[in-house]
Protein backbone atom coordinates (compact mmCIF):
# COMPACT_ATOMS: atom_id res chain seq x y z
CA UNK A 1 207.50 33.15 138.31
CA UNK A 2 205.20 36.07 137.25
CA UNK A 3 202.75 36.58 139.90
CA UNK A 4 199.86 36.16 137.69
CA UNK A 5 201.10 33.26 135.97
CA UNK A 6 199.49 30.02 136.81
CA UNK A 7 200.53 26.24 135.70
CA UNK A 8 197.63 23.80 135.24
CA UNK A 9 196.31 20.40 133.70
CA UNK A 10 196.20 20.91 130.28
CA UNK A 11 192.48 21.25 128.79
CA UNK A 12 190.55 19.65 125.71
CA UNK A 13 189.63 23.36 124.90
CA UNK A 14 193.25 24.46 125.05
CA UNK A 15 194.02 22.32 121.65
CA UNK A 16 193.91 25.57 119.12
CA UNK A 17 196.06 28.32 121.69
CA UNK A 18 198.24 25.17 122.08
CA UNK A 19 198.74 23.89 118.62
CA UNK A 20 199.33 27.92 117.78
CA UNK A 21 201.59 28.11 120.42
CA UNK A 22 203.37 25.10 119.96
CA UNK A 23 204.00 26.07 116.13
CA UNK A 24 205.39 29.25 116.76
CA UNK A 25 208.00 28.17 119.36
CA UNK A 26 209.01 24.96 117.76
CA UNK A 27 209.57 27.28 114.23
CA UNK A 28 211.64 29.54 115.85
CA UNK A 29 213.67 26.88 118.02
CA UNK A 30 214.19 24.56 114.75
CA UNK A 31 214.61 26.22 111.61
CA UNK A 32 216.56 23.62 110.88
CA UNK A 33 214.09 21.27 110.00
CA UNK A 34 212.06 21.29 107.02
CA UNK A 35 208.02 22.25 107.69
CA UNK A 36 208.29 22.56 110.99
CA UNK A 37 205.39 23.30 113.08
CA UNK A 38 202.88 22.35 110.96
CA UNK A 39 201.75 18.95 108.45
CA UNK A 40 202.61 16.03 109.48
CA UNK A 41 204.04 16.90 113.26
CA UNK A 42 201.21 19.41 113.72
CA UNK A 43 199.00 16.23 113.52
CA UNK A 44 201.07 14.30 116.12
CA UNK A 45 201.40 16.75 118.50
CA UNK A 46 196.96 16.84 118.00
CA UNK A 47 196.31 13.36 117.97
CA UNK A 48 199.01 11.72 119.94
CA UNK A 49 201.04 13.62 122.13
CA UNK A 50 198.23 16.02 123.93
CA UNK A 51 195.82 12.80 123.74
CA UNK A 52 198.46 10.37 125.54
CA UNK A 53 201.06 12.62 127.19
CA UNK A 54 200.64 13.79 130.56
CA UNK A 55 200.20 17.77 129.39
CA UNK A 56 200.48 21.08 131.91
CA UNK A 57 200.04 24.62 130.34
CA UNK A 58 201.20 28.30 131.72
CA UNK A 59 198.67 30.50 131.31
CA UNK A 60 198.72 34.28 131.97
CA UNK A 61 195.95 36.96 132.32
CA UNK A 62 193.90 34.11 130.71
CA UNK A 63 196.08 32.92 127.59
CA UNK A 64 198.50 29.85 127.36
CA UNK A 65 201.98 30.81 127.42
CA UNK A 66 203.53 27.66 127.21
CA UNK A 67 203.71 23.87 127.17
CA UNK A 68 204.76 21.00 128.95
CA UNK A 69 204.29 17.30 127.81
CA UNK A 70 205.49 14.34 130.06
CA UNK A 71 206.47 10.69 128.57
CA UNK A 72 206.44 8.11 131.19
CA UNK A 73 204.14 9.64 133.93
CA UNK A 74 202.25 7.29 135.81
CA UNK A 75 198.41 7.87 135.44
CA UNK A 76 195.56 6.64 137.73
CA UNK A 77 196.11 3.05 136.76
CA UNK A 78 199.65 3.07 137.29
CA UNK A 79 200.77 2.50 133.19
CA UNK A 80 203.16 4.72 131.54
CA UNK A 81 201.94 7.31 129.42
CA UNK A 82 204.08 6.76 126.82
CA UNK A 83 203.35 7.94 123.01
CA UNK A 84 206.36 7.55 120.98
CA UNK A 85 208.91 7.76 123.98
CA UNK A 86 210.84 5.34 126.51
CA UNK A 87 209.94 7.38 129.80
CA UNK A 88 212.82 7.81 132.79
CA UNK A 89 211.00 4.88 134.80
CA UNK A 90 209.51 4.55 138.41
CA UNK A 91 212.00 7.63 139.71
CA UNK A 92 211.49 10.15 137.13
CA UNK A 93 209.99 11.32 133.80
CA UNK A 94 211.07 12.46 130.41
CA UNK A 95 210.06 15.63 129.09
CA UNK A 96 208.49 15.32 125.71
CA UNK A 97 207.88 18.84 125.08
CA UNK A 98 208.48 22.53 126.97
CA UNK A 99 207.70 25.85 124.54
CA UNK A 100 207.13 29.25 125.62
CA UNK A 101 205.43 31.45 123.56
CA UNK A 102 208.01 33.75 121.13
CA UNK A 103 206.48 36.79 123.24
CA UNK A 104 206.43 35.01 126.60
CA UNK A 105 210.57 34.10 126.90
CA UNK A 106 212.98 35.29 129.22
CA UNK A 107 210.32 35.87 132.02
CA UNK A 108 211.29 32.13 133.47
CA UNK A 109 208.27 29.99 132.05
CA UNK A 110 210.23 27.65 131.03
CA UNK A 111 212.19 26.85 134.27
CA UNK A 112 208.85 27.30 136.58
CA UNK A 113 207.79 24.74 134.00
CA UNK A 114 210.29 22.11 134.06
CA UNK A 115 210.86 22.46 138.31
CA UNK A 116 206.91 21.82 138.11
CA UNK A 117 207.61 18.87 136.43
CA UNK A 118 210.39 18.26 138.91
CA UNK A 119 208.10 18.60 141.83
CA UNK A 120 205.90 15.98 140.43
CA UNK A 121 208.00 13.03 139.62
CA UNK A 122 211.38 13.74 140.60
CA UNK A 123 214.18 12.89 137.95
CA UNK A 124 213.97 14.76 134.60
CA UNK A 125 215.41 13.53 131.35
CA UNK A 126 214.94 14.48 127.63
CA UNK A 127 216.22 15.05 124.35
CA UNK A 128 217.11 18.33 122.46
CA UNK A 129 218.12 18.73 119.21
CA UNK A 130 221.77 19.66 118.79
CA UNK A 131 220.77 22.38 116.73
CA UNK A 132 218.90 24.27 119.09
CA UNK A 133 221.98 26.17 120.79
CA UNK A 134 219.53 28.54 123.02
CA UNK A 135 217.80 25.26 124.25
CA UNK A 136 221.04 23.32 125.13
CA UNK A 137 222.63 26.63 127.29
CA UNK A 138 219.18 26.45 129.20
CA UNK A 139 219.03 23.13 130.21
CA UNK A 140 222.48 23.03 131.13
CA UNK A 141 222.03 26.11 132.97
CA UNK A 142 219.25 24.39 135.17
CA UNK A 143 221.56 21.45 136.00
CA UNK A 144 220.84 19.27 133.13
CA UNK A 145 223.64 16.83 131.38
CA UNK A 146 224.62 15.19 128.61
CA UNK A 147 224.01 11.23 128.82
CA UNK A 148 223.68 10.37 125.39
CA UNK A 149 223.57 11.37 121.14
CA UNK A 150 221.40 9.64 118.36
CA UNK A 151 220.22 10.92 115.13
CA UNK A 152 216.58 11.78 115.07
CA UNK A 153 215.05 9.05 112.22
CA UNK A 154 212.28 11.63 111.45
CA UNK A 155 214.40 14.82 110.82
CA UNK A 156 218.11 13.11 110.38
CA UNK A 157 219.17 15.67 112.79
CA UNK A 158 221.51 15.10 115.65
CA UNK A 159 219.41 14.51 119.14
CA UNK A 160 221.76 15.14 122.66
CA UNK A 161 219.67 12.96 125.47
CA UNK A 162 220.20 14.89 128.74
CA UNK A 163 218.94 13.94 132.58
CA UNK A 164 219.02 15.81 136.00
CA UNK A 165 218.56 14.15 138.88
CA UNK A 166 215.77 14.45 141.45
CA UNK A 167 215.89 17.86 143.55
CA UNK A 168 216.99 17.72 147.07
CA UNK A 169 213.56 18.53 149.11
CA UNK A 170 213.33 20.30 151.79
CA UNK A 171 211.28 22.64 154.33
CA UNK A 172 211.96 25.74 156.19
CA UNK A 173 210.65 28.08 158.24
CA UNK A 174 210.81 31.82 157.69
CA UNK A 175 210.63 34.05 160.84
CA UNK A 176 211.30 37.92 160.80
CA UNK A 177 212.03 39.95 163.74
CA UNK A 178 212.26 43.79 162.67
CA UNK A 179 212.50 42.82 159.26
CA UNK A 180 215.15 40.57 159.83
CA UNK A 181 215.35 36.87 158.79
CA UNK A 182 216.26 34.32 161.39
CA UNK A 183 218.94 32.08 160.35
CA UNK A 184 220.80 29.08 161.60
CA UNK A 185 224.47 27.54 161.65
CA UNK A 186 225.49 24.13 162.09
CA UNK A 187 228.79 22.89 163.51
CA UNK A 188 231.76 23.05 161.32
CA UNK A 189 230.42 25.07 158.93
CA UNK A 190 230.28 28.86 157.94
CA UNK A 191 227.54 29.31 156.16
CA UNK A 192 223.97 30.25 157.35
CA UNK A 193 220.43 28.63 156.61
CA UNK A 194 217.29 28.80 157.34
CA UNK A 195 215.95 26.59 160.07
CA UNK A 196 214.17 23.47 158.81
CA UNK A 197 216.08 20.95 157.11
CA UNK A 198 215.00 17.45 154.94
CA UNK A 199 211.99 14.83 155.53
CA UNK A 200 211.78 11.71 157.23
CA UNK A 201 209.74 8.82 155.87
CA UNK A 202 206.21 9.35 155.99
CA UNK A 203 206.60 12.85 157.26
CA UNK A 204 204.77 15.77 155.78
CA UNK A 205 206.06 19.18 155.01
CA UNK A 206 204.32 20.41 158.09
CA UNK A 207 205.03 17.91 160.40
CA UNK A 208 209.35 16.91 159.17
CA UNK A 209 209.36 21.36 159.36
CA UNK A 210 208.00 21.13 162.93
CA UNK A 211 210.55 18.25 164.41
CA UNK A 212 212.88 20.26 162.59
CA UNK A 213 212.25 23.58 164.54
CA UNK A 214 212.21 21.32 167.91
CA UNK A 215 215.28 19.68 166.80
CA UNK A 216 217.59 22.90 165.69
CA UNK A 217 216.42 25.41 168.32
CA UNK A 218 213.64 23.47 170.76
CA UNK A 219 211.09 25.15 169.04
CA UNK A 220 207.40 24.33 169.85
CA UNK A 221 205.71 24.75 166.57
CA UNK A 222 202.40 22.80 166.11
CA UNK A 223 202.73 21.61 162.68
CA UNK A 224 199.22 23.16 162.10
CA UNK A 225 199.87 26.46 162.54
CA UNK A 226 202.59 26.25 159.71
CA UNK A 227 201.21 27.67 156.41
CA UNK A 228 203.10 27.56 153.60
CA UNK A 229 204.65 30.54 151.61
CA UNK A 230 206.01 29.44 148.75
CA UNK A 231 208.47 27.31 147.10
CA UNK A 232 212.43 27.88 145.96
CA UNK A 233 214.00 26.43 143.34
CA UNK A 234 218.13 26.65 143.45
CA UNK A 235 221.25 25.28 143.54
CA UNK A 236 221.92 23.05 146.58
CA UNK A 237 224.78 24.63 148.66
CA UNK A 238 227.72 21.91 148.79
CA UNK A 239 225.91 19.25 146.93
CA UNK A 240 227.70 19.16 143.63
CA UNK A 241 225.25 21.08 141.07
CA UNK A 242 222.61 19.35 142.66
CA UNK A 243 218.89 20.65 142.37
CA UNK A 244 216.80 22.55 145.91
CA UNK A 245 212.97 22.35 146.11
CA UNK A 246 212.71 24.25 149.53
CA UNK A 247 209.29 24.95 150.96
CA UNK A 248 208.89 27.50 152.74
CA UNK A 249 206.20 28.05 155.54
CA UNK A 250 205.40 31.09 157.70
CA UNK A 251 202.82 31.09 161.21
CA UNK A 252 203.70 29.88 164.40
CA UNK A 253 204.92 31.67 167.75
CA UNK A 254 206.16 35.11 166.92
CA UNK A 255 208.12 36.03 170.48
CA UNK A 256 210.84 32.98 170.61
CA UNK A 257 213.34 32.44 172.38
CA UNK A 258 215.72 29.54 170.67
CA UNK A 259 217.76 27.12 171.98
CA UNK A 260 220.19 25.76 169.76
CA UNK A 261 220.22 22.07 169.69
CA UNK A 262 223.28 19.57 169.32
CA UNK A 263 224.32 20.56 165.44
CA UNK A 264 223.37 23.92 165.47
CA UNK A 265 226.53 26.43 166.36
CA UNK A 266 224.67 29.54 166.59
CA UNK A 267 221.87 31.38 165.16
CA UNK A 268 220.94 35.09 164.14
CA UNK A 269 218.75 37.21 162.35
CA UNK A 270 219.94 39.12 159.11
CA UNK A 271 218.90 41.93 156.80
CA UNK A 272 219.02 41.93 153.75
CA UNK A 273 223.07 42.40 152.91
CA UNK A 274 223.49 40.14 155.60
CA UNK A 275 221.55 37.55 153.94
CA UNK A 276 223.54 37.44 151.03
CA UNK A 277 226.64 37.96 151.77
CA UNK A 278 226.17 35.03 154.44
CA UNK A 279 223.85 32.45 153.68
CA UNK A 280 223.03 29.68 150.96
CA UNK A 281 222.20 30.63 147.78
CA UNK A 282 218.56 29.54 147.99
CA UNK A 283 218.38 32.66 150.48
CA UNK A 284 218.53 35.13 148.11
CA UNK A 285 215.57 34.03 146.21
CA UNK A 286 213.69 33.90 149.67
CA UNK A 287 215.04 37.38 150.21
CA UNK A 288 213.99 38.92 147.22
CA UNK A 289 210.51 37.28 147.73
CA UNK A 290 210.29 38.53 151.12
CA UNK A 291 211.18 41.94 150.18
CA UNK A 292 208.81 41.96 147.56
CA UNK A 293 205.75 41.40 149.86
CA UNK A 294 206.96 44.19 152.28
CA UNK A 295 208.15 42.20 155.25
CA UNK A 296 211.72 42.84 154.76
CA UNK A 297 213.29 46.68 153.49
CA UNK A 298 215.36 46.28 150.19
């Protein structure tokens, strides 16, 4: 995600950039159906969907560069927010809407969007028109597929219903020793990760990262003096296509001395060739941003 890009409620006062917005993308994405963008769905989109739906906007350098609209989100009272749609139920939510700006694609709104919306509520389905060829390589690019076709009664054009299940979550803790990023093994397997690993009922980030770091390497790391970095979305290594949402934290002690615990076979710190040619996939991303902010050379 573009470091000044930020992803926030959508806003009463957002209706014209939106509807503008929303027009433009949809026009380009279906040109395939007649008066799109405009008439009749232009006054939907107004009156129903960014009334009812559950609505998040990019915005960057102060304008809205895209759109999000949820179906089936729970709101404060607990009902559905449900305009026109079925939802995905208690475990997920079904993406009424995502468009980027005509100017804005190919800098990954739309993915920061949609693992937003993953974040939130977990599973992900939704429905895109068959049509719409750069849409479909997208969403099956992000782990997305097919569950289901109709024909759309509006349009008469063919609809493909697609879901993705929730992401794996997860928390880890990065710790750099002369620019090099501490990494773990467990038993029986040759690939490196960070150290951290998944959460335990009623655990927070801070506090399942903490037992982690105690657990893997008999770390003491107050879960208060974690602070969190920032958050990868990948590929889960060995779990079938299966999403990551791996928080990442920095702070605690700097001069450690681990002890490996039962699973863990070894542990080292790597540069940045190192990294990738040994680790999990979701490591590169943390490399990259790591090496971006200075703290490791590229």
């Amino acid at each position: 995600m573009s470091s000044d890009m930020i992803i926030r409620r959508y806003r009463a006062s957002d209706q014209d950039a939106v509807t503008d917005l929303w027009s433009r993308a949809a026009r380009q994405a279906h040109p395939f159906i007649e008066g799109e963008g405009a008439g009749e769905r232009a006054r939907v989109l107004r009156e129903v969907y960014l009334v009812q739906a559950e609505n998040w906007v990019a915005e960057r350098d102060g304008i809205v560069i895209g759109l999000l609209g949820l179906l089936g989100a729970k709101d404060g009272s607990g009902r559905a927010n449900e305009p026109g749609g079925t939802g995905a139920g208690a475990d997920g939510v079904e993406v009424g809407g995502l468009f980027v700006a005509p100017e804005a694609q190919g800098d990954g709104i739309g993915r920061e969007l949609l693992e937003h919306a993953a974040a939130l509520h977990g599973a992900l389905t939704l429905e895109v028109f068959e049509g719409n060829a750069r849409a479909r390589r997208f969403y099956a690019h992000l782990g997305f597929t097919e569950r289901g076709r109709r024909v759309d009664e509006e349009t008469g054009h063919p609809l493909i219903a697609l879901e993705r299940a929730a992401p794996l979550k997860s928390v880890s803790w990065l710790h750099l020793r002369e620019g090099r990023l501490l990494s773990v093994r467990t038993r029986g397997n040759d690939t490196f990760y960070l150290p951290g690993g998944k959460y335990e009922p009623g655990e927070t980030a801070r506090e399942a990262l903490s037992r982690e770091l105690s657990e893997e390497l008999g770390l003491v790391v107050p879960a208060d003096e974690l602070v969190e970095a920032f958050v990868i979305h990948d590929v889960a290594h060995g779990k079938n296509g299966r999403r990551l949402q791996m928080t990442c934290f920095t702070g605690g002690p700097q001069d450690i001395a681990p002890a490996p615990g039962r699973e863990i076979a070894e542990y080292a710190w790597f540069d940045r060739r190192e990294a990738r040619e040994r680790c999990a996939p979701a490591h590169s991303q943390v490399v990259d941003r790591l090496v971006a902010q200075g703290r490791m050379p590229g």
